[in-house]
N, C-alpha and C. Protein backbone atom coordinates (compact mmCIF):
# COMPACT_ATOMS: atom_id res chain seq x y z
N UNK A 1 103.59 19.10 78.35
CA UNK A 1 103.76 20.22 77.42
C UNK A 1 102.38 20.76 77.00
N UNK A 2 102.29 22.13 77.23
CA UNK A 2 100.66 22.90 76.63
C UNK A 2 101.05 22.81 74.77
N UNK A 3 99.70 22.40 74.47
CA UNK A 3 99.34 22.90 73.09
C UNK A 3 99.95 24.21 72.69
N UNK A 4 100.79 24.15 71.60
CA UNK A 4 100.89 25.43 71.28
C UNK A 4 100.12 26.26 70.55
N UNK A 5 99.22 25.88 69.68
CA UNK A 5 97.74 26.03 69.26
C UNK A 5 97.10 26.87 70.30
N UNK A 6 97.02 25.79 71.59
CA UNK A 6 96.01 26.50 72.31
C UNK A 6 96.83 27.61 73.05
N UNK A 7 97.87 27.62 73.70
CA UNK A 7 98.19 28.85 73.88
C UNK A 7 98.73 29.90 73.51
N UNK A 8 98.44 29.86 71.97
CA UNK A 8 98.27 31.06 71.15
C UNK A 8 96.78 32.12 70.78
N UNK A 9 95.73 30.84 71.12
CA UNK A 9 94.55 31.57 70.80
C UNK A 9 94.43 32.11 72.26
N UNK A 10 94.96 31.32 73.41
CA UNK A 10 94.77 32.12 74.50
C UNK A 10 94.93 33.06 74.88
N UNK A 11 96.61 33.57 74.54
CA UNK A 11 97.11 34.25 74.28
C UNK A 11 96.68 35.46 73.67
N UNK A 12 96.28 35.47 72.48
CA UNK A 12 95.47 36.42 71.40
C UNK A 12 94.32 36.45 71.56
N UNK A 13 93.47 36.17 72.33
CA UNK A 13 91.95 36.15 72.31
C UNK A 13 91.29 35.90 74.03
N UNK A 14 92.15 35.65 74.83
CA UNK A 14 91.56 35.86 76.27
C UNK A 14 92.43 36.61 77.59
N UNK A 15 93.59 36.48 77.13
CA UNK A 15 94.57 37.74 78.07
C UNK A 15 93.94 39.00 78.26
N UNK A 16 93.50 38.66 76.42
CA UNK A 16 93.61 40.67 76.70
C UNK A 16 92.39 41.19 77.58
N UNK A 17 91.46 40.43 77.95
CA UNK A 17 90.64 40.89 78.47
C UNK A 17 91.15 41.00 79.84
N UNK A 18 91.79 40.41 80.31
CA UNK A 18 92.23 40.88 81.75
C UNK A 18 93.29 42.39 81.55
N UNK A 19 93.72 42.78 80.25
CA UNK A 19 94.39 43.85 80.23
C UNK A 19 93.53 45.04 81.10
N UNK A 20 92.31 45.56 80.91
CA UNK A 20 91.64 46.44 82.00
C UNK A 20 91.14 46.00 83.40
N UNK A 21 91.90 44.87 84.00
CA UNK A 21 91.70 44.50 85.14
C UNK A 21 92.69 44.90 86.32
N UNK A 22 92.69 45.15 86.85
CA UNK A 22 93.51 45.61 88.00
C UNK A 22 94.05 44.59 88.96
N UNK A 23 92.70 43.65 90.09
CA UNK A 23 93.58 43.09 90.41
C UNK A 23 93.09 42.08 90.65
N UNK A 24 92.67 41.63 89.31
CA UNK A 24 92.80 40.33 88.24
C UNK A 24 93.15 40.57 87.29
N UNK A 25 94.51 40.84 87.03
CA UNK A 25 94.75 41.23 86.03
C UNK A 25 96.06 40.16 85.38
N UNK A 26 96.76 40.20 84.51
CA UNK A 26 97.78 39.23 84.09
C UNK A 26 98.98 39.31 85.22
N UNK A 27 99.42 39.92 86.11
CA UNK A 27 100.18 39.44 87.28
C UNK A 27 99.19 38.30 87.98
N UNK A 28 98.11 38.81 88.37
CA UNK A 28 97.45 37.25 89.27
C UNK A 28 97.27 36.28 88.43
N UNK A 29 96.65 36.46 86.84
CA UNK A 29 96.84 35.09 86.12
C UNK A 29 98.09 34.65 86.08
N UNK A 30 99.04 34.92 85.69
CA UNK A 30 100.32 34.18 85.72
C UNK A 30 100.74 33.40 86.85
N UNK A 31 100.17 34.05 88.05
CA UNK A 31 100.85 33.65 89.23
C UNK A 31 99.49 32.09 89.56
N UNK A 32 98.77 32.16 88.91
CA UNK A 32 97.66 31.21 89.52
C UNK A 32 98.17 30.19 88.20
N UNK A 33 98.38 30.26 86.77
CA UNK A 33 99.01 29.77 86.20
C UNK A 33 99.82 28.88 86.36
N UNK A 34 101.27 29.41 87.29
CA UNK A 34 102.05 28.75 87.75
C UNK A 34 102.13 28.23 88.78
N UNK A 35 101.25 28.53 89.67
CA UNK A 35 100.96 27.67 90.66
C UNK A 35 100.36 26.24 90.11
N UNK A 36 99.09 26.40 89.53
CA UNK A 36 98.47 25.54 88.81
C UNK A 36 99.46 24.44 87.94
N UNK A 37 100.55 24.93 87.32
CA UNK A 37 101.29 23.75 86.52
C UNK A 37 102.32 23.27 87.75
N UNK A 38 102.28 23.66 88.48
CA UNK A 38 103.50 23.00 89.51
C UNK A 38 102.56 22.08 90.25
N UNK A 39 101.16 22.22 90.72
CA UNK A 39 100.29 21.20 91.16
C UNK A 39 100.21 20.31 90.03
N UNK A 40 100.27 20.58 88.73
CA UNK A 40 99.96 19.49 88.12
C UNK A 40 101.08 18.57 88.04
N UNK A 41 101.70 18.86 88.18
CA UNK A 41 103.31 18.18 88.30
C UNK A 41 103.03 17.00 89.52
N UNK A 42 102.73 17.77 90.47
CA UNK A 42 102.36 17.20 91.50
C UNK A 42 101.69 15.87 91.51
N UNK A 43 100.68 16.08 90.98
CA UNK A 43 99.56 15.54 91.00
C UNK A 43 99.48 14.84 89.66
N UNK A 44 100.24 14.72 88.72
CA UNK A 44 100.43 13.84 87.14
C UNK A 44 99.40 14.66 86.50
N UNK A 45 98.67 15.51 86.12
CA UNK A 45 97.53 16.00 85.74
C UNK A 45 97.63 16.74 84.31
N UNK A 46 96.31 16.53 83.55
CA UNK A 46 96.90 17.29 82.19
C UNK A 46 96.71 18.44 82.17
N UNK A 47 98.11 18.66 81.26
CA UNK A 47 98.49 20.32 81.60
C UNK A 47 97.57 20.87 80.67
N UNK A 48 97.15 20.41 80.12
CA UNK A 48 96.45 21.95 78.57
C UNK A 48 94.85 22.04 79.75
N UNK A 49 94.17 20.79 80.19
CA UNK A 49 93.25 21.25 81.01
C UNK A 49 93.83 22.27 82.09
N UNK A 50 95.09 22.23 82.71
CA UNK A 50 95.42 22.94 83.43
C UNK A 50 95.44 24.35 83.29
N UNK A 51 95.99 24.33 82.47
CA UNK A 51 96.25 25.77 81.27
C UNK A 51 95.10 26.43 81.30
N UNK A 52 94.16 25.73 80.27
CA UNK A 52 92.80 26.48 80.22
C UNK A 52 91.97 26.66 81.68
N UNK A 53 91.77 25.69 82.53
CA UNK A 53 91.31 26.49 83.89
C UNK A 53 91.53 27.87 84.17
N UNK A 54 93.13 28.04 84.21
CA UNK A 54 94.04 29.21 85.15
C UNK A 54 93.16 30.44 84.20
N UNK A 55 93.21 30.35 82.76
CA UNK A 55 93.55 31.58 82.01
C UNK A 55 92.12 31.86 82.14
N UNK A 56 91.01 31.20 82.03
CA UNK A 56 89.57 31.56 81.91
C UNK A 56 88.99 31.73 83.48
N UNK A 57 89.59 31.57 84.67
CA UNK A 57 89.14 31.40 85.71
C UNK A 57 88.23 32.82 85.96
N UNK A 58 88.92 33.88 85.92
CA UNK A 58 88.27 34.65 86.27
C UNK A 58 87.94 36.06 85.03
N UNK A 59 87.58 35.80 83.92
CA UNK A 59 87.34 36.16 83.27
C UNK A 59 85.47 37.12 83.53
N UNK A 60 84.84 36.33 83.85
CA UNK A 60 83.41 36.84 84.55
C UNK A 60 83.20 37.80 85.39
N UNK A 61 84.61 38.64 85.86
CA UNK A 61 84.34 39.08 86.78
C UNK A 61 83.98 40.55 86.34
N UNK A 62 84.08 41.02 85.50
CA UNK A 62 83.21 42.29 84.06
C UNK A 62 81.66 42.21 84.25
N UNK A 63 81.64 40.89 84.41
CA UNK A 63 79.74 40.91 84.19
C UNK A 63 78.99 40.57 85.69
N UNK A 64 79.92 39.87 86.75
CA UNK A 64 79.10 40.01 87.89
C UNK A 64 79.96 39.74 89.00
N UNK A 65 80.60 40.12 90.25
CA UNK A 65 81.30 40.10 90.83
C UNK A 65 80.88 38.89 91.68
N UNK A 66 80.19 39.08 92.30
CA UNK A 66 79.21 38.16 93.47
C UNK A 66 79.15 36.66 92.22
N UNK A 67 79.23 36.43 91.16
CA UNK A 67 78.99 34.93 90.81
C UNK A 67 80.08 35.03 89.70
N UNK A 68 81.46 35.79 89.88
CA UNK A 68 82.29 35.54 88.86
C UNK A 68 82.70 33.84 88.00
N UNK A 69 82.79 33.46 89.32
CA UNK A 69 82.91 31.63 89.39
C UNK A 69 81.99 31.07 88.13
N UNK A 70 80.92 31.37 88.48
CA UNK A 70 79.91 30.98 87.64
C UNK A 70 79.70 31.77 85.82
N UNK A 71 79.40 32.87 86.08
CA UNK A 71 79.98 34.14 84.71
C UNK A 71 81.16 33.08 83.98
N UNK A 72 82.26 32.93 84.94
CA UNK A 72 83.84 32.39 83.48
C UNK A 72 83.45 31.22 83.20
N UNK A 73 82.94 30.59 83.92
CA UNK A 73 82.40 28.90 83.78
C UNK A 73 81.77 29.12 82.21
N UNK A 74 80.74 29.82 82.33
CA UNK A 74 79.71 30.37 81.01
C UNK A 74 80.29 30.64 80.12
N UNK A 75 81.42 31.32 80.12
CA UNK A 75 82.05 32.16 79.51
C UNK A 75 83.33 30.85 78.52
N UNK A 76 83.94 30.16 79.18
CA UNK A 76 84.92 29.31 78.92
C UNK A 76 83.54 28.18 77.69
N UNK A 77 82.74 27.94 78.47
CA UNK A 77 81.91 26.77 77.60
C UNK A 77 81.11 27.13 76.80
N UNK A 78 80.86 28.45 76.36
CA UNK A 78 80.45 28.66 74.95
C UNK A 78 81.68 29.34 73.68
N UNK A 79 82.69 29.07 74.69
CA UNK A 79 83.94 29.43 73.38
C UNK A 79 84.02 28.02 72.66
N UNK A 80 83.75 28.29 71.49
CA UNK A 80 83.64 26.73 70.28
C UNK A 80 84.73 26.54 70.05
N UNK A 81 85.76 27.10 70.34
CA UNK A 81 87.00 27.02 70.05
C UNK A 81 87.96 26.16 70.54
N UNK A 82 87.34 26.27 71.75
CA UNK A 82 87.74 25.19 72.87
C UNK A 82 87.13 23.63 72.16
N UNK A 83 86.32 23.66 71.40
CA UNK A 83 85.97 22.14 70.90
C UNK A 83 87.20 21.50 70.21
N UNK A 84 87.68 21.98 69.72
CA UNK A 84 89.02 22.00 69.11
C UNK A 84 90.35 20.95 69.50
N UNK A 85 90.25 21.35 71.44
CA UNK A 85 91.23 21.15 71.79
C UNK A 85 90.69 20.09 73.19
N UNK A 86 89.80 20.07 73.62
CA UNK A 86 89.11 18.86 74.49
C UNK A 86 88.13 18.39 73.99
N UNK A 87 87.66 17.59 74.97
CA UNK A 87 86.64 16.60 74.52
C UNK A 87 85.41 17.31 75.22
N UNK A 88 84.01 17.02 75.11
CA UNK A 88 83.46 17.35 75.93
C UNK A 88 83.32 17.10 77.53
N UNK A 89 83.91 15.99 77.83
CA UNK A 89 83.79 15.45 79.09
C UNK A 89 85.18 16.20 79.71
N UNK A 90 86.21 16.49 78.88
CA UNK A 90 87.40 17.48 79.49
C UNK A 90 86.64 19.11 79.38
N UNK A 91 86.05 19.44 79.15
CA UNK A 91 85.55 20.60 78.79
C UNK A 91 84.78 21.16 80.16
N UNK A 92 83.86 19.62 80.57
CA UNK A 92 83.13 20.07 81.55
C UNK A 92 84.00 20.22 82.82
N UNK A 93 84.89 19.34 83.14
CA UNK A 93 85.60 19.56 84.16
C UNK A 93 86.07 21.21 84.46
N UNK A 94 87.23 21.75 83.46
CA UNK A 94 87.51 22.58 83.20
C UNK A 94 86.20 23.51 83.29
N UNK A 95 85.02 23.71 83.20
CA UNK A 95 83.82 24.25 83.24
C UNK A 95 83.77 24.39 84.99
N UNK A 96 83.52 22.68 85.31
CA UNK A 96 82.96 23.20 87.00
C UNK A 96 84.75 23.16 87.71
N UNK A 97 85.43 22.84 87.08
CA UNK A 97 86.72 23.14 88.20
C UNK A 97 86.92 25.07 88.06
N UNK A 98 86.11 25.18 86.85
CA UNK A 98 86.21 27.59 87.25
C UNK A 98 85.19 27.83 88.26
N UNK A 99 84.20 27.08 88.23
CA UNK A 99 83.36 27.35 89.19
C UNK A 99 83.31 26.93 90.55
N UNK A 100 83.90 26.15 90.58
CA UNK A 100 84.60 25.82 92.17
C UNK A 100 85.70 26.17 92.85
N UNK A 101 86.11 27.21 91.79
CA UNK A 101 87.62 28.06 92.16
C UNK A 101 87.31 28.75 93.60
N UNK A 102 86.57 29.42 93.94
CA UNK A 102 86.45 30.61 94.62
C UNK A 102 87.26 30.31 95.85
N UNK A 103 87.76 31.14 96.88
CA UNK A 103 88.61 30.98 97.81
C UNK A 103 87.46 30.84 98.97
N UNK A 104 86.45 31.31 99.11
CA UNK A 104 85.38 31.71 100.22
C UNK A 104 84.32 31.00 99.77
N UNK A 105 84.82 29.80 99.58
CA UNK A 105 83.88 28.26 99.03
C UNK A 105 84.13 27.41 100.14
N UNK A 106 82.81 27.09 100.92
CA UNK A 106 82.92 26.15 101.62
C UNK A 106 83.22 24.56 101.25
N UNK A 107 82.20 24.53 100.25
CA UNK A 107 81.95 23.31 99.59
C UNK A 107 83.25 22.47 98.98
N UNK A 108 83.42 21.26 99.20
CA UNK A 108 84.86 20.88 98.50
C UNK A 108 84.68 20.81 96.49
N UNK A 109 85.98 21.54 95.99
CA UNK A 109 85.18 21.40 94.42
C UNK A 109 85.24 19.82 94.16
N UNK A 110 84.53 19.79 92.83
CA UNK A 110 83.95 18.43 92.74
C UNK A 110 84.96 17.35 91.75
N UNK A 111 86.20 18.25 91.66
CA UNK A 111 87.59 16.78 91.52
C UNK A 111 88.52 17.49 91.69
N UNK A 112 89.67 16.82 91.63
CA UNK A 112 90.92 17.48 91.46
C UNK A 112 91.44 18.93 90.45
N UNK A 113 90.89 18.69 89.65
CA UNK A 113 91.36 20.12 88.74
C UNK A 113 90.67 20.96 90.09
N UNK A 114 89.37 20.84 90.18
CA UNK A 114 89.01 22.10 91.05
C UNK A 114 89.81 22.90 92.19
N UNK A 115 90.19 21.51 93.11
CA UNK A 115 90.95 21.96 94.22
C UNK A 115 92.39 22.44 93.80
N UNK A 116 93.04 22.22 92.91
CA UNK A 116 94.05 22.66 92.22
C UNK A 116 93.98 24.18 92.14
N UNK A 117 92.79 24.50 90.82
CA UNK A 117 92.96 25.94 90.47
C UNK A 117 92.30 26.83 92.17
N UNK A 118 91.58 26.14 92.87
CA UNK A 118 91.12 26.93 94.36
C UNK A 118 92.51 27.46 94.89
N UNK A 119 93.06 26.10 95.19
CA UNK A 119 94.33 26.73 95.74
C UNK A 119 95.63 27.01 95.13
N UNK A 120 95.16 27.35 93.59
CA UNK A 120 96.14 28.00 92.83
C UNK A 120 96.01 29.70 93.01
N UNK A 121 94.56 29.89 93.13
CA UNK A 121 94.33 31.06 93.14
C UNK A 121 94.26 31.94 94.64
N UNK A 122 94.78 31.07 95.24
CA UNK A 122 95.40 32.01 97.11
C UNK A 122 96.73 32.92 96.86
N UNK A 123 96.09 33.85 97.59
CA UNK A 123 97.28 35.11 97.76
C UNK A 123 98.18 35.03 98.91
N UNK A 124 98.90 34.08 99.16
CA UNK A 124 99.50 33.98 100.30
C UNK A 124 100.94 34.57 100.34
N UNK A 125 100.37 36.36 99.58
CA UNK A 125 101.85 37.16 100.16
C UNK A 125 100.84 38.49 100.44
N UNK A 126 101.08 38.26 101.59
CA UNK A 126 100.54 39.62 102.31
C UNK A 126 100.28 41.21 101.25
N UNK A 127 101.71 41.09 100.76
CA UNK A 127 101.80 42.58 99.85
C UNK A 127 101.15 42.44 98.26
N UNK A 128 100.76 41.23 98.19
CA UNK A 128 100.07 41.11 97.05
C UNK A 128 98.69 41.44 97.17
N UNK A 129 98.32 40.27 98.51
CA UNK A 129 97.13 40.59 98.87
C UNK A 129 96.98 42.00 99.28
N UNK A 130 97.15 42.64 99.43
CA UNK A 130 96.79 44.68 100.27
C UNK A 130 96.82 44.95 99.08
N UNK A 131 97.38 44.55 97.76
CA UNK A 131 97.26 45.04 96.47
C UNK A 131 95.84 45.23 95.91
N UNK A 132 95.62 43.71 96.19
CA UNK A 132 94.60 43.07 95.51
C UNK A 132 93.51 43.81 96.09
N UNK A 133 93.44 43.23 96.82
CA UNK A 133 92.19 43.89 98.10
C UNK A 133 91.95 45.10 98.32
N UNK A 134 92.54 46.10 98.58
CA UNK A 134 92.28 47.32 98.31
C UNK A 134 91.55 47.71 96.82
N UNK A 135 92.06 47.62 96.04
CA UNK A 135 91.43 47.69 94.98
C UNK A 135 89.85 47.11 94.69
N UNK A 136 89.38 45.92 94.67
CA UNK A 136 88.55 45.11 95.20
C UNK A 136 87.47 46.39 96.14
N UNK A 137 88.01 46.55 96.95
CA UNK A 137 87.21 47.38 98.04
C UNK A 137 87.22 48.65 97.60
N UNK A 138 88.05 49.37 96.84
CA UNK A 138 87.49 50.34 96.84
C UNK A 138 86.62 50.47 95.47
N UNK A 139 86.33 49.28 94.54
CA UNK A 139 85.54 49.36 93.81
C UNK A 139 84.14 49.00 93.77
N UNK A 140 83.92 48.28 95.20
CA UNK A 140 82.76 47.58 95.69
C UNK A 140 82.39 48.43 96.81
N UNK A 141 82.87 49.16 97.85
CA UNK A 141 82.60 49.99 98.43
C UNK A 141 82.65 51.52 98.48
N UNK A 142 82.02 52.14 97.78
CA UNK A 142 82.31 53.66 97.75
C UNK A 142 82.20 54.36 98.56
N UNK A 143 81.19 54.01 99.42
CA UNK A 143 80.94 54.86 100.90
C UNK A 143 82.53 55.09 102.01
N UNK A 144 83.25 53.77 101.68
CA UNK A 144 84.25 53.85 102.40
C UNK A 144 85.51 54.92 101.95
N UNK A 145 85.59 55.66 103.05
CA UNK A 145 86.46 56.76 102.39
C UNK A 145 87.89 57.19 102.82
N UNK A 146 88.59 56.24 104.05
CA UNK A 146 89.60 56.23 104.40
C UNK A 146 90.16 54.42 104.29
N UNK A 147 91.60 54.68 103.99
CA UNK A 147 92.56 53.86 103.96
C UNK A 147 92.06 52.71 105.24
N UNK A 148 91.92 53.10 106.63
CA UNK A 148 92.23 52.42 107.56
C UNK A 148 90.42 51.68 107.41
N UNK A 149 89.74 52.38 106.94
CA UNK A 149 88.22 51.70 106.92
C UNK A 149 88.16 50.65 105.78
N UNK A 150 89.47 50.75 104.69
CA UNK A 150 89.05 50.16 103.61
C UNK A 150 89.92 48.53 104.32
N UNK A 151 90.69 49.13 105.03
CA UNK A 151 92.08 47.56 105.81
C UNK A 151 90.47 47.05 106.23
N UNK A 152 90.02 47.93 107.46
CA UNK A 152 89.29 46.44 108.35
C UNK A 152 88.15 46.13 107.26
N UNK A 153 87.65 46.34 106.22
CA UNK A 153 86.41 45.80 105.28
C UNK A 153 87.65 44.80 104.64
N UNK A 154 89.01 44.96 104.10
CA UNK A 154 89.35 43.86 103.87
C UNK A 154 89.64 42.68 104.62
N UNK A 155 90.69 43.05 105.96
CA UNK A 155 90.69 42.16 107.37
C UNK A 155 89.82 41.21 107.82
N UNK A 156 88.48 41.82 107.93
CA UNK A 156 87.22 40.74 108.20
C UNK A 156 87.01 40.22 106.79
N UNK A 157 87.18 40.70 105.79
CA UNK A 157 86.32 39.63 104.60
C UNK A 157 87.75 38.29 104.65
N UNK A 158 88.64 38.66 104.81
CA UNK A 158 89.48 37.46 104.33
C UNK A 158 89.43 36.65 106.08
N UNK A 159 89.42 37.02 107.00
CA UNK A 159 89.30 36.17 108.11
C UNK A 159 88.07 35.24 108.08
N UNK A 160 87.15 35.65 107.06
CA UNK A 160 86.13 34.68 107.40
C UNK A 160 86.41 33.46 106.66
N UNK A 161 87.70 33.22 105.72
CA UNK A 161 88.37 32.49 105.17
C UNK A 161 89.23 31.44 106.19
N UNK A 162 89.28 31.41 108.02
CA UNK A 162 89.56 30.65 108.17
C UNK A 162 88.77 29.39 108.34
N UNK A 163 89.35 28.30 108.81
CA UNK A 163 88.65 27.13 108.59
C UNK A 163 88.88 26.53 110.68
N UNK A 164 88.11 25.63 110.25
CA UNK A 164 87.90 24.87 112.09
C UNK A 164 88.45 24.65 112.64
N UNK A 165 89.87 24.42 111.57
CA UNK A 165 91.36 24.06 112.24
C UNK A 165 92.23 25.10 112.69
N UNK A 166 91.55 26.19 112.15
CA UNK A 166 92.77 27.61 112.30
C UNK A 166 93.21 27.90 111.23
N UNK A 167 93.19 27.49 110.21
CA UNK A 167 94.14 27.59 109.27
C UNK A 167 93.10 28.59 108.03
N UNK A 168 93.52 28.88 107.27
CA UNK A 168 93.32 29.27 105.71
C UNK A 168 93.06 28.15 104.85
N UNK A 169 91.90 27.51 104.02
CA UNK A 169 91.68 26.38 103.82
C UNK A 169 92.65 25.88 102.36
N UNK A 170 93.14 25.11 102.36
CA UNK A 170 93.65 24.48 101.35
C UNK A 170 93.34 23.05 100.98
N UNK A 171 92.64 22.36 99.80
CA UNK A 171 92.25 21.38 99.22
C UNK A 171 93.27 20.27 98.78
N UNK A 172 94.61 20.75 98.74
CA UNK A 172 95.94 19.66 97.91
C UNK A 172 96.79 20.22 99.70
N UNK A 173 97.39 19.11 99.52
CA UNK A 173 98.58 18.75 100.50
C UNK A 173 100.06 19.13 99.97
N UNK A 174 100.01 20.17 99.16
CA UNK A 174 101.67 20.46 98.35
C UNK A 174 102.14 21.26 99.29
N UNK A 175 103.39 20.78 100.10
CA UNK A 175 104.50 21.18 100.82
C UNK A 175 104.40 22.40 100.57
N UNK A 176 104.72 23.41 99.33
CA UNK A 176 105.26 24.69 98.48
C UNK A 176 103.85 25.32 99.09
N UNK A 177 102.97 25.21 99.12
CA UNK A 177 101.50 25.75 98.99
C UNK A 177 101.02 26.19 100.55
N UNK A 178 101.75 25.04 101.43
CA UNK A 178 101.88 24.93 102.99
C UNK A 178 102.66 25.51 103.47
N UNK A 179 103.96 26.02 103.26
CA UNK A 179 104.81 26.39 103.60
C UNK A 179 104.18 28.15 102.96
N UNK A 180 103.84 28.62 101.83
CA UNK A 180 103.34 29.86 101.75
C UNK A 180 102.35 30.09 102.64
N UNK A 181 101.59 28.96 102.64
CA UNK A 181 100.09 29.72 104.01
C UNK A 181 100.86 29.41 105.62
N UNK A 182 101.64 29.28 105.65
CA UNK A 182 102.64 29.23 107.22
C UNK A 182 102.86 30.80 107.76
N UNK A 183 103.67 31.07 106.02
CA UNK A 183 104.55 32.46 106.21
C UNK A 183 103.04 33.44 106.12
N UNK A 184 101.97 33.49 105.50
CA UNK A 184 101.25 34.10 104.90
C UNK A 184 100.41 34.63 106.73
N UNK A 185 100.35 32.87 107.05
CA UNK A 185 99.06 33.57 108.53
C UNK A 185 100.31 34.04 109.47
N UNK A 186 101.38 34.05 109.79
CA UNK A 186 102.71 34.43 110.46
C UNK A 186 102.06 36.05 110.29
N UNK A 187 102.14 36.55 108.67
CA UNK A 187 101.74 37.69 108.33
C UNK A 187 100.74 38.67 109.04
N UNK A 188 99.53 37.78 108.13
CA UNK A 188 98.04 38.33 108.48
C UNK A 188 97.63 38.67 109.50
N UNK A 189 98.02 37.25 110.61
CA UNK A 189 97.41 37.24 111.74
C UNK A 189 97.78 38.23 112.71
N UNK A 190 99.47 38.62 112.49
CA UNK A 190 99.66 39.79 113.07
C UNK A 190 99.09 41.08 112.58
N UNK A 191 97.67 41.36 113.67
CA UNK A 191 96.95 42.37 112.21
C UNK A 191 97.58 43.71 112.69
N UNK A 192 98.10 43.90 113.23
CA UNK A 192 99.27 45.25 113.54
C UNK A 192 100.16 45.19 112.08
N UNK A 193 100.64 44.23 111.31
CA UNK A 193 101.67 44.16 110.67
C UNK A 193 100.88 44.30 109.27
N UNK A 194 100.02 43.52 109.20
CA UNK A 194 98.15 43.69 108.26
C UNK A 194 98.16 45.21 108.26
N UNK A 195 97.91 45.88 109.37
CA UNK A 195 97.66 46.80 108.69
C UNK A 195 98.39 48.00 108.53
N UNK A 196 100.00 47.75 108.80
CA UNK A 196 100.99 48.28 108.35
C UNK A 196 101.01 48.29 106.70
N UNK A 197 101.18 46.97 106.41
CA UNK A 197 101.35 46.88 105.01
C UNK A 197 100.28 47.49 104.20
N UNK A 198 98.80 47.06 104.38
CA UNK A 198 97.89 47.79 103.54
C UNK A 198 97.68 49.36 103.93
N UNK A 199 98.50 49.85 104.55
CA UNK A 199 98.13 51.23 104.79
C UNK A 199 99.17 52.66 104.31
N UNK A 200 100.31 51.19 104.15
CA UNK A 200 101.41 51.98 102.75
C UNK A 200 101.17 51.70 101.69
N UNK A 201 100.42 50.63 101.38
CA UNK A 201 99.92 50.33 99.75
C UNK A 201 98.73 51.62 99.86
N UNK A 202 97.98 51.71 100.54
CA UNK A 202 96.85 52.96 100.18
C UNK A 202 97.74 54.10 99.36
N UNK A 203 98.12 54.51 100.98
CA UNK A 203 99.20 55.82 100.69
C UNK A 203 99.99 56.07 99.88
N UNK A 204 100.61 54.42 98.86
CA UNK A 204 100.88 54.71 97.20
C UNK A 204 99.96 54.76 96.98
N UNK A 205 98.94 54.23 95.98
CA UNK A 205 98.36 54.38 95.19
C UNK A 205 97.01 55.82 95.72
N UNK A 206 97.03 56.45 96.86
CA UNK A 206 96.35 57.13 96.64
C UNK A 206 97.34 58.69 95.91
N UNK A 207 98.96 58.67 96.60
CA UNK A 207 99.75 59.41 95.42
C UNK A 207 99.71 59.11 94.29
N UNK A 208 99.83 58.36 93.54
CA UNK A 208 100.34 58.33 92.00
C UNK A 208 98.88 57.83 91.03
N UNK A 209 97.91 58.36 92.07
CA UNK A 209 96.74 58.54 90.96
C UNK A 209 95.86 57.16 90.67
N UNK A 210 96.80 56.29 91.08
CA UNK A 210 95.89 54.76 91.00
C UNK A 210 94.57 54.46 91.51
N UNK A 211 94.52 54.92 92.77
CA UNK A 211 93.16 55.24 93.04
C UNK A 211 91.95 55.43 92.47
N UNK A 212 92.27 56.91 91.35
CA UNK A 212 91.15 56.92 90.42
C UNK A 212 91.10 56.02 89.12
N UNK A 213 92.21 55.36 88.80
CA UNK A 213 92.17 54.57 87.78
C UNK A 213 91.69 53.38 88.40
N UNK A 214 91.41 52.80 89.48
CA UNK A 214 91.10 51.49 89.64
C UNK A 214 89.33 51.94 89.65
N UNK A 215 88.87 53.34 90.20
CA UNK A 215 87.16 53.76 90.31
C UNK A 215 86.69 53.45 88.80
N UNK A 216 87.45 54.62 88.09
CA UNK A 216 87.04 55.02 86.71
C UNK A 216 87.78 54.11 85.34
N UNK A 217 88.64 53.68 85.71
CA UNK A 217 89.39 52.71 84.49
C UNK A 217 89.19 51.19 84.10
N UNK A 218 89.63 50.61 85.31
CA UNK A 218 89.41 49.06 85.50
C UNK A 218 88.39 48.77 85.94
N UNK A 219 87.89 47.66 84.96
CA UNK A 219 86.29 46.58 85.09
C UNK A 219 86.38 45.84 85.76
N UNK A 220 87.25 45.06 86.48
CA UNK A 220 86.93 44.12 87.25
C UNK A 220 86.33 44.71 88.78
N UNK A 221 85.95 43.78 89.34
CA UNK A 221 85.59 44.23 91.09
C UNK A 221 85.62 43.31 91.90
């Protein structure tokens, strides 16, 4: 059971900052959230550390894209608030398990919470990901000015995400987690079908105006 304490101040004092995020925004926290408490299940693990990982993970990504990992890490361990509710030695975990989140981390993170929130935070639904990613790209790349240029800048950045085995790397052995990256490279790999999907997600959001709200509105990148 989470603190209800703590996920009220979370609640009231760190959501909202993902409110001008697009795509990190409270659909991907929730979903990395719940991934995250079903590994902990998994894995016997405490949930309020769990909790606080998911919600602060990517909070940094306002102040530097390229070291977000590092930014929320900073960001989570000078909230005093958090003294409150761990110890310091739970604090730090929760510290380097945000910073070992990243998906395009070679390095294995340095315990279990880490590899948890890593592979809490995989997009292994194609239509989420063309969500995500598009957005992403067209806030980091401006030069790029068509739909089909913005697919292959996403296509190659996430392929360099496979690993030696073929696969999409995953840190925990959870059945649920394996069975999504099955259906997910089934997806991807067909990049005919890749870039079916991200090329009707353009073609919404370049109708209904989203486009300029992800340039000019939303902080994350």
């Amino acid at each position: 059971m989470i603190n209800n304490n703590l996920k009220e101040y979370v609640e009231e004092n760190i959501f909202p900052i993902y409110e001008k995020f697009y795509s990190h925004g409270m659909i991907h926290v929730n979903n990395v959230i719940n991934n995250v408490m079903m590994l902990a299940d998994y894995y016997n693990l405490d949930k309020n550390i769990c909790y606080a990982m998911a919600s602060y993970h990517d909070v940094g990504l306002k102040v530097d894209r390229d070291n977000h990992e590092k930014e929320s890490g900073k960001f989570f361990i000078k909230d005093e608030v958090m003294k409150k509710f761990f110890t310091d030695e739970e604090r730090t975990i929760i510290k380097e398990a945000i910073e070992d989140h990243r998906g395009s981390r070679k390095v294995e993170p340095r315990s279990i919470y880490g590899k948890v929130l890593s592979d809490s935070d995989r997009d292994f639904d194609i239509k989420l990901l063309a969500k995500r990613q598009l957005a992403t790209s067209l806030k980091n790349c401006p030069q790029l000015s068509t739909g089909l240029e913005h697919f292959e800048n996403c296509y190659s950045y996430i392929m360099k995400r496979i690993n030696g085995e073929g696969h999409f790397n995953l840190w925990t052995n959870n059945q649920v987690l394996i069975e999504q990256r099955e259906q997910f490279e089934k997806d991807f790999l067909d990049k005919e079908y890749a870039k079916k999907v991200y090329l009707e997600e353009y073609a919404r959001i370049e109708s209904d105006g989203t486009i300029d709200k992800i340039i000019n509105y939303y902080e994350d990148y």
